[in-house]
C-alpha atoms as a PDB file:
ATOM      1  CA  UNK A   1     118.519  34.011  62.576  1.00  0.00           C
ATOM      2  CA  UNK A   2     121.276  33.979  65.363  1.00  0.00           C
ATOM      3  CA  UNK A   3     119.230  33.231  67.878  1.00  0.00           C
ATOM      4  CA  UNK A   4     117.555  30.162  66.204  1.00  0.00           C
ATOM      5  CA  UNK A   5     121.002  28.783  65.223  1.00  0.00           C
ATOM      6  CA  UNK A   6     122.361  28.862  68.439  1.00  0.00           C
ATOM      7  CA  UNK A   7     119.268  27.707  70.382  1.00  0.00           C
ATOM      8  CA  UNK A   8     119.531  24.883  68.015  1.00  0.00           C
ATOM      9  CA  UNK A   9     122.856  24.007  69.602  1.00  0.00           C
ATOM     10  CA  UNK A  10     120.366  22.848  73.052  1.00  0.00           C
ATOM     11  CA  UNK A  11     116.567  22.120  71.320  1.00  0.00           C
ATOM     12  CA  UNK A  12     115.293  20.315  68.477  1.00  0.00           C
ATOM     13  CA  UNK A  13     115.298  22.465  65.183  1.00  0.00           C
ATOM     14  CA  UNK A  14     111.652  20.989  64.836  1.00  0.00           C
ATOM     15  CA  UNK A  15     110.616  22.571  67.914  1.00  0.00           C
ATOM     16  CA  UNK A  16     112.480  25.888  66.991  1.00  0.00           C
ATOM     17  CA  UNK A  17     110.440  26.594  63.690  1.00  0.00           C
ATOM     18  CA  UNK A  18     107.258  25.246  65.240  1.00  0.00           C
ATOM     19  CA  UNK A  19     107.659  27.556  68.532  1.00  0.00           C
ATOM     20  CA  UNK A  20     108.133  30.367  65.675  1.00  0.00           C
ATOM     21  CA  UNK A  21     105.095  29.478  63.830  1.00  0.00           C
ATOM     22  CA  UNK A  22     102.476  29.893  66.917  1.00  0.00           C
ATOM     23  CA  UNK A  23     104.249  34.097  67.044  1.00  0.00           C
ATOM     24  CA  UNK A  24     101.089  35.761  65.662  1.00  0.00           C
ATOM     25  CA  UNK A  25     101.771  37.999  62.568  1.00  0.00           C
ATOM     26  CA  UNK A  26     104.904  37.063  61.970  1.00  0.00           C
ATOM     27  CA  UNK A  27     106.719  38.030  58.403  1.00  0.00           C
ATOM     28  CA  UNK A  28     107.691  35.703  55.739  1.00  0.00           C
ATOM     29  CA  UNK A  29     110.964  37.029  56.006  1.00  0.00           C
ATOM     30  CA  UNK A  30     111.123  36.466  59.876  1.00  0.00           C
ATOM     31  CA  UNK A  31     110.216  32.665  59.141  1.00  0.00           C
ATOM     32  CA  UNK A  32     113.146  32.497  56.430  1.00  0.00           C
ATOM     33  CA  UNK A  33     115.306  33.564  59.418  1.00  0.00           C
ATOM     34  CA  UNK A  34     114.103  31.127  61.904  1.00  0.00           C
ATOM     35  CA  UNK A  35     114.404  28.167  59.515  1.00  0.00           C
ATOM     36  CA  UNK A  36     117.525  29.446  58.053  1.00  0.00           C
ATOM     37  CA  UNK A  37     119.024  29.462  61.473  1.00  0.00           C
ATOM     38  CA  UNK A  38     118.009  26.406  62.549  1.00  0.00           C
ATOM     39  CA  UNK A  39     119.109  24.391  59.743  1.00  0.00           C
ATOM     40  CA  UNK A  40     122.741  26.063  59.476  1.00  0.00           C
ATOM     41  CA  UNK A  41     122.653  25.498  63.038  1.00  0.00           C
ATOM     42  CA  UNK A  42     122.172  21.838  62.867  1.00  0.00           C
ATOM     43  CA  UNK A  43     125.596  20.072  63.408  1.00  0.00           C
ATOM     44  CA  UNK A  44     126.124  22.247  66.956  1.00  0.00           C
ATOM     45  CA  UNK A  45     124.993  18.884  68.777  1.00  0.00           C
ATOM     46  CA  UNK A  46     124.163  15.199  69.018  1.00  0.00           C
ATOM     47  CA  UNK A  47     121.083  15.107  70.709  1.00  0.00           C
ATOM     48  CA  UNK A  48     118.884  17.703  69.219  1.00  0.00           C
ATOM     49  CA  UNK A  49     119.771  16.063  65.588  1.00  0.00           C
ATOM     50  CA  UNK A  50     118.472  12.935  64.570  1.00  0.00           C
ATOM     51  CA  UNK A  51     122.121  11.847  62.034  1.00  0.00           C
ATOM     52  CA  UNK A  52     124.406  13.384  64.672  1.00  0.00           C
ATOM     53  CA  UNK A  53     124.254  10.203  66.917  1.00  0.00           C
ATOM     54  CA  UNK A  54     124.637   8.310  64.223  1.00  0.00           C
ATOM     55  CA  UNK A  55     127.961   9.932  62.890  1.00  0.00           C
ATOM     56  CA  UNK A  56     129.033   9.888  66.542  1.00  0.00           C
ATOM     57  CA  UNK A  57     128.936   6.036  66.688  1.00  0.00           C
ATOM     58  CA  UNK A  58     130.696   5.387  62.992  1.00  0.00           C
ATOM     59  CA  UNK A  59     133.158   8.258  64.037  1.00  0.00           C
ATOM     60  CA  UNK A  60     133.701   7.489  67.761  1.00  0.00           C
ATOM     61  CA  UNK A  61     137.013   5.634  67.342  1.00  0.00           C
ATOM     62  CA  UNK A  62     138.867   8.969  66.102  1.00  0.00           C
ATOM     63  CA  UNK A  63     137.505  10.875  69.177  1.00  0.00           C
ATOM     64  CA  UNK A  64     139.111   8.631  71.417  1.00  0.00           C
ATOM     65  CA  UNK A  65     135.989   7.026  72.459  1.00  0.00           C
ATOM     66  CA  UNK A  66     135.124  10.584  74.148  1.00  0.00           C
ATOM     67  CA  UNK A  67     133.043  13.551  72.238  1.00  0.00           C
ATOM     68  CA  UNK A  68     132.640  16.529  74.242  1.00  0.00           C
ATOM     69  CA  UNK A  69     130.549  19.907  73.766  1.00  0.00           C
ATOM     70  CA  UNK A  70     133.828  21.549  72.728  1.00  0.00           C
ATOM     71  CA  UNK A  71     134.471  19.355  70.196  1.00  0.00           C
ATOM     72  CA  UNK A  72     131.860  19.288  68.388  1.00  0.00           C
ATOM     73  CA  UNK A  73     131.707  23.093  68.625  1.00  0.00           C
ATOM     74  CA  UNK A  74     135.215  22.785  67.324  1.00  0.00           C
ATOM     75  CA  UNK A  75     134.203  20.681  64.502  1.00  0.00           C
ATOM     76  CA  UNK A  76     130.702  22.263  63.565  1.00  0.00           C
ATOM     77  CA  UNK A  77     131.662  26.115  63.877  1.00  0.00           C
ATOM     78  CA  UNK A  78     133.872  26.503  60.442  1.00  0.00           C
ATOM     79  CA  UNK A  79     130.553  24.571  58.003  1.00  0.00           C
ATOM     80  CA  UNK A  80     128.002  26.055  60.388  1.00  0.00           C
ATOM     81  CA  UNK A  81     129.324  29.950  59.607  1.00  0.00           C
ATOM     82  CA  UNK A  82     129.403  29.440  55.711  1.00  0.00           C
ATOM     83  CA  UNK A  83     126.050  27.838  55.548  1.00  0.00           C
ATOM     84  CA  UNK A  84     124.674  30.576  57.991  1.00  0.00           C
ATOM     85  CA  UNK A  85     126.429  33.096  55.414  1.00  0.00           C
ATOM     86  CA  UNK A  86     125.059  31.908  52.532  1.00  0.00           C
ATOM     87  CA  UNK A  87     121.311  32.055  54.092  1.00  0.00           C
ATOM     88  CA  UNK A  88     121.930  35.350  55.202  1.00  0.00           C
ATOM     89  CA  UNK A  89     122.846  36.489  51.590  1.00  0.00           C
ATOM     90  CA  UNK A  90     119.805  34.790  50.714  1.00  0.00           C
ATOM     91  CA  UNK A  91     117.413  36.543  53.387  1.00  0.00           C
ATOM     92  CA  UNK A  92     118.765  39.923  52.490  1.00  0.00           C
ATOM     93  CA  UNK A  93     118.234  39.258  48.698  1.00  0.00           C
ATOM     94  CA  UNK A  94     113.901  39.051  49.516  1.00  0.00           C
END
């Protein structure tokens, strides 16, 4: 779950769960991880996240017309650990 949410920080989460689906024999659980990850993962960047550029343009005048890596890191770590909490609760509960 880790390593999905911070490989979704450089890739598409799209391309993370569908990499994860071609692993032969891989547990349900395992998949709720991967997914789980990838999704809490999601605000870690602009590219790899289809609403990120989005919220970049409507938001750019309060980031001085500048939004760097460590910003958005900055800004994303704080929701990103609760929501990767919560699914971990969840993954531990099946």
């Amino acid at each position: 779950m880790l390593g999905a949410t911070v490989l979704t920080a450089f890739n598409d989460n799209a391309a993370i769960t569908f990499l994860s689906t071609m692993v032969p024999n891989i547990s349900d659980s395992l998949k709720y991880a991967v997914v789980a990850g990838a999704v809490a993962g999601g605000g870690l960047t602009i590219i790899a996240n289809a609403p990120n550029p989005a919220g970049v343009a409507i938001l750019k005048k309060y980031f001085n017309n500048e939004v760097s890596p460590g910003g958005i890191l900055a800004g994303a770590v704080i929701p990103t650990a609760i929501a990767w909490l919560i699914f971990w609760c969840f993954l531990n509960r099946s």
